[in-house]
Structure formats: C-alpha cells, structure tokens
C-alpha atoms as a PDB file:
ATOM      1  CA  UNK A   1      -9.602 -16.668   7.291  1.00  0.00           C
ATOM      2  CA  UNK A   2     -12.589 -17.236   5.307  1.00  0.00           C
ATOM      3  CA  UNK A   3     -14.349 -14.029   5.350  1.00  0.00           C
ATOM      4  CA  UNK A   4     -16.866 -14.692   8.577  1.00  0.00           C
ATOM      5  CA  UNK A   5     -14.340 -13.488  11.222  1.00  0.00           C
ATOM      6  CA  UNK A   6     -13.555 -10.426  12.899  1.00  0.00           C
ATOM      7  CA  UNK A   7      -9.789  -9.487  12.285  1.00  0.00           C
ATOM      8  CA  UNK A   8      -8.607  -7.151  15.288  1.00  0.00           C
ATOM      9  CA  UNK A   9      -6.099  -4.357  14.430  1.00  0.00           C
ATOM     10  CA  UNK A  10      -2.944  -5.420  13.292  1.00  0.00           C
ATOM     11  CA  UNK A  11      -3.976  -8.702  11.973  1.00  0.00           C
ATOM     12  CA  UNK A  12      -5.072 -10.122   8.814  1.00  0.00           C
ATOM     13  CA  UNK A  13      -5.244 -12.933   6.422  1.00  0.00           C
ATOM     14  CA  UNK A  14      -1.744 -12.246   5.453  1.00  0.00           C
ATOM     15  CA  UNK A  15       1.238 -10.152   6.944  1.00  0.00           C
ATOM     16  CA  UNK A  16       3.933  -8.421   4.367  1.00  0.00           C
ATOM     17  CA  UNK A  17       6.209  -5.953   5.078  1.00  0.00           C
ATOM     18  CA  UNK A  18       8.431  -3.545   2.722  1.00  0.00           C
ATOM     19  CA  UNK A  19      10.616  -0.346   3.130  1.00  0.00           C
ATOM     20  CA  UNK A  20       9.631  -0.384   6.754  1.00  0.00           C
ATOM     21  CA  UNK A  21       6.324  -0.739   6.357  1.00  0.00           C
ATOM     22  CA  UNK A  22       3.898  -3.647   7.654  1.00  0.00           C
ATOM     23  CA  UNK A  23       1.117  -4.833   5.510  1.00  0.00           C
ATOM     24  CA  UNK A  24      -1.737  -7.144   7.224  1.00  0.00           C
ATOM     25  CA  UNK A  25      -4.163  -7.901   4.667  1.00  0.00           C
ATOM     26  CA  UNK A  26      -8.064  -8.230   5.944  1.00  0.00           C
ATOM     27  CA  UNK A  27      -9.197  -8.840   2.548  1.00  0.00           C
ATOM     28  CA  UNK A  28      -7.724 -10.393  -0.634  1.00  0.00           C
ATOM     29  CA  UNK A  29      -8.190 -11.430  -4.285  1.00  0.00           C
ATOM     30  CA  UNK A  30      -9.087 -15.411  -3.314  1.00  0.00           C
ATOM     31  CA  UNK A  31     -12.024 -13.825  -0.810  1.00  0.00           C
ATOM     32  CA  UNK A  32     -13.340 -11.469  -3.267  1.00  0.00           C
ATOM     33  CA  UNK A  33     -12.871 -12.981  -6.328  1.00  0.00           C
ATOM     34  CA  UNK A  34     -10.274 -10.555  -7.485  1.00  0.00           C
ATOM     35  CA  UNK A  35     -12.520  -7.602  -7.107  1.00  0.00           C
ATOM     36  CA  UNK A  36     -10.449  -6.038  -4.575  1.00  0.00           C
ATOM     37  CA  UNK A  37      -8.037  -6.237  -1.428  1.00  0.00           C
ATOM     38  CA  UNK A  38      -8.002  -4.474   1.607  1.00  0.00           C
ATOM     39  CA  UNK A  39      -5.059  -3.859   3.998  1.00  0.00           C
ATOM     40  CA  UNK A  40      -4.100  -1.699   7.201  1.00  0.00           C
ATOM     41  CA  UNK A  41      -0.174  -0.463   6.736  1.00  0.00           C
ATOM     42  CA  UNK A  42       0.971   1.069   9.554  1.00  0.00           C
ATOM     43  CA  UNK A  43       3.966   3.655   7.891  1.00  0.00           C
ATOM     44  CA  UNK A  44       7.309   3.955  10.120  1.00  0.00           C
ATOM     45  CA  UNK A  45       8.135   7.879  10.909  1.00  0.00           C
ATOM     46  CA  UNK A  46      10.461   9.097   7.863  1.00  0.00           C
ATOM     47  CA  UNK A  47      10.436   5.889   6.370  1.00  0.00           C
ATOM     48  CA  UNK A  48      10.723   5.419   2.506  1.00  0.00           C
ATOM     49  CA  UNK A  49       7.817   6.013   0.023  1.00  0.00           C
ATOM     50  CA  UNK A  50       7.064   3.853  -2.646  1.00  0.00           C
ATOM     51  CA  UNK A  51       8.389   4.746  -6.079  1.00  0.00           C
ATOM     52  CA  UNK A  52       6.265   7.229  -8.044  1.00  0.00           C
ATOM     53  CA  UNK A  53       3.798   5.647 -10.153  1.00  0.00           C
ATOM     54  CA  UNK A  54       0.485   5.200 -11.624  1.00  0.00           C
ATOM     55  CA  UNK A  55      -1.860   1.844 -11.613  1.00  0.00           C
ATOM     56  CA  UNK A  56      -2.770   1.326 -14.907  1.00  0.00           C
ATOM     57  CA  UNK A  57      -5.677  -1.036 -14.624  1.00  0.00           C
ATOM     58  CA  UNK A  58      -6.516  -0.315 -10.993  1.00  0.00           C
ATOM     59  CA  UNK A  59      -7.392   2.303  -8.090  1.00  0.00           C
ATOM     60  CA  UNK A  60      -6.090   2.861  -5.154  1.00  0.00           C
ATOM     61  CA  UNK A  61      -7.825   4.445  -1.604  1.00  0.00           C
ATOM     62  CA  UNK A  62      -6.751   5.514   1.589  1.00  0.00           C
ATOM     63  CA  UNK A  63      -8.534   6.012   5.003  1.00  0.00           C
ATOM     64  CA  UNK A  64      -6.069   7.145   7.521  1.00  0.00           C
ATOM     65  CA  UNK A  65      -6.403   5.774  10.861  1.00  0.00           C
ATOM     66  CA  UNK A  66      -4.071   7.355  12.839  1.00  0.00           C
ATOM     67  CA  UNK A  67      -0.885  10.057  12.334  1.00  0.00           C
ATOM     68  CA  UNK A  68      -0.355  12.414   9.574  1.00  0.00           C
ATOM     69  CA  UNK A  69       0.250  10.820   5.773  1.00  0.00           C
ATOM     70  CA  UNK A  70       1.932  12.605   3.160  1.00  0.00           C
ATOM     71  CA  UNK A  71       0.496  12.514   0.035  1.00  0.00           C
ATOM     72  CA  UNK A  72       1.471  13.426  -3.826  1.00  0.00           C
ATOM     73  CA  UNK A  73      -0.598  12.956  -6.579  1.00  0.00           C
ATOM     74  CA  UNK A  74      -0.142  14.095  -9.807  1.00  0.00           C
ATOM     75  CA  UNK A  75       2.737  16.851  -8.647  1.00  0.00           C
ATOM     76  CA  UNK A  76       0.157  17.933  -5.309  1.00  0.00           C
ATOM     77  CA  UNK A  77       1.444  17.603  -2.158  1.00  0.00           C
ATOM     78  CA  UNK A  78      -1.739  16.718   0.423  1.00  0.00           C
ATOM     79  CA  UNK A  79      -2.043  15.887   4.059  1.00  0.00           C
ATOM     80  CA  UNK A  80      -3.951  13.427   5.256  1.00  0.00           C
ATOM     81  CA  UNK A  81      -4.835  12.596   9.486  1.00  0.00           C
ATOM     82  CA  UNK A  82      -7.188  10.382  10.979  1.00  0.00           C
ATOM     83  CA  UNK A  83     -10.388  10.043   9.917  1.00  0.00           C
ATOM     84  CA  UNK A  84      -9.498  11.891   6.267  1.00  0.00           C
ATOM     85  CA  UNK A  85     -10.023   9.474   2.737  1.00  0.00           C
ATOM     86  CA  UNK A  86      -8.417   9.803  -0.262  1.00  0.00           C
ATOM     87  CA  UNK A  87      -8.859   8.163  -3.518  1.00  0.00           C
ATOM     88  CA  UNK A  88      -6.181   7.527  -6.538  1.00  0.00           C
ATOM     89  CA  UNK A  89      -7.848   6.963  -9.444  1.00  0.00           C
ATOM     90  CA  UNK A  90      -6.024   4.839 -12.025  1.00  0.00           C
ATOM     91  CA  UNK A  91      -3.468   6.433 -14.144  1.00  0.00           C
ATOM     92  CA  UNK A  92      -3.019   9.315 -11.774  1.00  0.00           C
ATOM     93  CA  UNK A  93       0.810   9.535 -10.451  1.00  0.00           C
ATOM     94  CA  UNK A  94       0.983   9.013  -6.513  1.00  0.00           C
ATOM     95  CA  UNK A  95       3.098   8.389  -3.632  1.00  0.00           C
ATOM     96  CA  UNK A  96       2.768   8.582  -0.344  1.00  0.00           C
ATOM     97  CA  UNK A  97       4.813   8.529   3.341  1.00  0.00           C
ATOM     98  CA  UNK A  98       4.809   9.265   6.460  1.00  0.00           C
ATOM     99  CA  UNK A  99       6.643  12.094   7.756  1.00  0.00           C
ATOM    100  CA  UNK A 100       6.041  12.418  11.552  1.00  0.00           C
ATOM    101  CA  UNK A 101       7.483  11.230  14.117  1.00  0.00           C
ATOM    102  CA  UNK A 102       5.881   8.332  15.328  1.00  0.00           C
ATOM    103  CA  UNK A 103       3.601   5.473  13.348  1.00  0.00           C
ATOM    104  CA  UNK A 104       1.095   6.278  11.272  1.00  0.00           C
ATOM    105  CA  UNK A 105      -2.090   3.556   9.795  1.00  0.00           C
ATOM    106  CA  UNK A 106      -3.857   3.392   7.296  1.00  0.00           C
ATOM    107  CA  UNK A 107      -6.594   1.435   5.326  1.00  0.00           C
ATOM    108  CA  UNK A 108      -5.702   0.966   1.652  1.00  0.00           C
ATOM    109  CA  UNK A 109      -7.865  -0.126  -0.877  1.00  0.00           C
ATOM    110  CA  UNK A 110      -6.897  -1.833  -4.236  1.00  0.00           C
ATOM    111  CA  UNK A 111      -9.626  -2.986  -7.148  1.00  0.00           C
ATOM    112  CA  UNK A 112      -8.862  -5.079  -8.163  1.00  0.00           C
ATOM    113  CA  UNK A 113      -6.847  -6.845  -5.727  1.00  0.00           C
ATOM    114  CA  UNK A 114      -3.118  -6.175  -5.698  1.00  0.00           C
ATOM    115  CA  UNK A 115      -1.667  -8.698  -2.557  1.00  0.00           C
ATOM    116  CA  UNK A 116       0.297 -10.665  -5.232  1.00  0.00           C
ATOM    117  CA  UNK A 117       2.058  -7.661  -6.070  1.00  0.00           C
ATOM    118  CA  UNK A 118       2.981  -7.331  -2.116  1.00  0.00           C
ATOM    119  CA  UNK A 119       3.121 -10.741  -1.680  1.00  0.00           C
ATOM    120  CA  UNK A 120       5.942 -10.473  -3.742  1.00  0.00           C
ATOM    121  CA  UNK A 121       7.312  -6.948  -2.637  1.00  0.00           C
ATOM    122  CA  UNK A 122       7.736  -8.363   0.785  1.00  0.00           C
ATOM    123  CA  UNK A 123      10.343 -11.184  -1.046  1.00  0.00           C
ATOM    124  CA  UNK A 124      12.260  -9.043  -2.434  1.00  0.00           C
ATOM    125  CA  UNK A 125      12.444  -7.359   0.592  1.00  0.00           C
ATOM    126  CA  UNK A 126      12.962  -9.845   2.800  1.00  0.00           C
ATOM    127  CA  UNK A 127      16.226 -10.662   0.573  1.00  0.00           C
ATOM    128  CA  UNK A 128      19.377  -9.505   2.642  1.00  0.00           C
ATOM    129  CA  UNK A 129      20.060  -6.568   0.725  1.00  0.00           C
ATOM    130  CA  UNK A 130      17.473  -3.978   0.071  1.00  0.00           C
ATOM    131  CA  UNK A 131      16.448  -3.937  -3.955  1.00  0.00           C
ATOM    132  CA  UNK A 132      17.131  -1.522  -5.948  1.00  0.00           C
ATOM    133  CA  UNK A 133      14.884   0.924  -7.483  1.00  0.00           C
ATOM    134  CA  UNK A 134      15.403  -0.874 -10.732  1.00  0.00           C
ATOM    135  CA  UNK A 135      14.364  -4.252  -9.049  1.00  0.00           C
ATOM    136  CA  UNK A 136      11.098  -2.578  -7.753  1.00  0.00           C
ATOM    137  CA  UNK A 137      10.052  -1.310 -11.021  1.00  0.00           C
ATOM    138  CA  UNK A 138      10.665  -4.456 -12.907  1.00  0.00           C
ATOM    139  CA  UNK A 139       8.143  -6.119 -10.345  1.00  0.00           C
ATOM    140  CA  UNK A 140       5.893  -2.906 -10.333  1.00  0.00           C
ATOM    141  CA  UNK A 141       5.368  -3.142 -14.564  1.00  0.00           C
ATOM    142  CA  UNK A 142       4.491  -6.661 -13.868  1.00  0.00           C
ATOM    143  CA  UNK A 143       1.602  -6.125 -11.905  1.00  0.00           C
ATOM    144  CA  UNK A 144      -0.153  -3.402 -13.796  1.00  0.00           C
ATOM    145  CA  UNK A 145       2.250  -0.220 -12.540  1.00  0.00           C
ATOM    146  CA  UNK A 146       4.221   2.649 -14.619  1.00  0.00           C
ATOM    147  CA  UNK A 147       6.554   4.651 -13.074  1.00  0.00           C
ATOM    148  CA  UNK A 148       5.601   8.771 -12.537  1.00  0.00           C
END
C-alpha cells in the first residue's frame, strides 16, 4: 500500500498481533518517512496490558473507536469510550486494556513510527510459548522504552 488507497476497517499495510491483541497498521515509518505510524488495535475483553512503561523519544495517542479502554498514566486510572482521545506524552508512564466484555478498537498513534517495535512483538509472540516479561522488556529498551 503506497499511501493513495483507502484501507477499510480491519485492514492495513501490515497485520501484527500480541497478548491477544490485533494490530493492522494504516500507516508506517517507510510511508512517512519515520515521522509516525498509525494503527487500529482492536483489544480482546480482559486481555493482557502491555507492561508499564514510558517512550523515551516518542508519543503515543489514542482515539477509541468502539468499547470502553482502560487507561493508566502516570499512577491515574482513566476511561476512555468511543469517540474520546487521549494523548501520552513521552516519558509519562502508561498502560492500557480493555476490561469489558466484548472487543474494543482503537486508533493509536506513534511519532515517530514504532511498527518495528511490533513488527517484532508479534515474533516473539508468535513463538510457541508466550515471552516472558523479561523477554518483552529486553525488546521494549531496544526500541526507545523504560519500564514504569
């Protein structure tokens, strides 16, 4: 997808998935010369939320689409439905989840781009045994994260 197409719900330029969660990417770094990538997650009911951390050298946004989204940031608890934004600015501690009982989507925002960094998230949890939490912050310090 070069950047002139329409990309229906669902789809995207790439498809990851981690922890339950399904990534399709409708922008990344080689369309936007690294300036920023764009994905809708859809988050499983009760499913598990990323790690704690901060971005050091990036932010992070959210735009819920649909359902309810959990979210912490620096030690406050938030909830989020359709139609409400959010933005993580970098350095601030953050995780997020989805606590209801059915799907919930979301638009998330990196700049710059992160999809490497889920790119390879998506390897290591494709693997046949789920990482460990040590395995996903090794890969998280590599691409700019702390943990919180």
């Amino acid at each position: 997808m070069t950047g002139e197409s329409v990309i229906p719900a669902g789809k995207g330029s790439k498809i990851f998935s981690a922890r339950g969660s399904v990534m399709a990417f409708k922008a990344i770094a080689d369309q936007t010369s690294g300036d920023f990538s764009l994905m809708e997650r859809t988050l499983p009911p009760n499913g598990r939320r990323p790690l704690p951390h901060r971005h050091v050298a990036a932010s992070e946004a959210f735009f819920v689409l649909d359902g309810t989204v959990t979210f912490i940031v620096d030690g406050t608890e938030m909830q989020g439905g359709s139609n409400d934004f959010l933005l993580v600015p970098r350095g601030a501690a953050h995780t997020f989840g989805n606590g209801g009982d059915g799907p919930a989507r979301l638009l998330v925002l990196h700049a710059p781009a992160m999809d490497v960094y889920f790119a390879e998230l998506d390897e290591l949890w494709s693997r046949p045994d789920p990482p460990t939490p040590e395995q996903e912050r090794a890969l998280m310090s590599r691409h700019g994260m702390e943990p919180a």
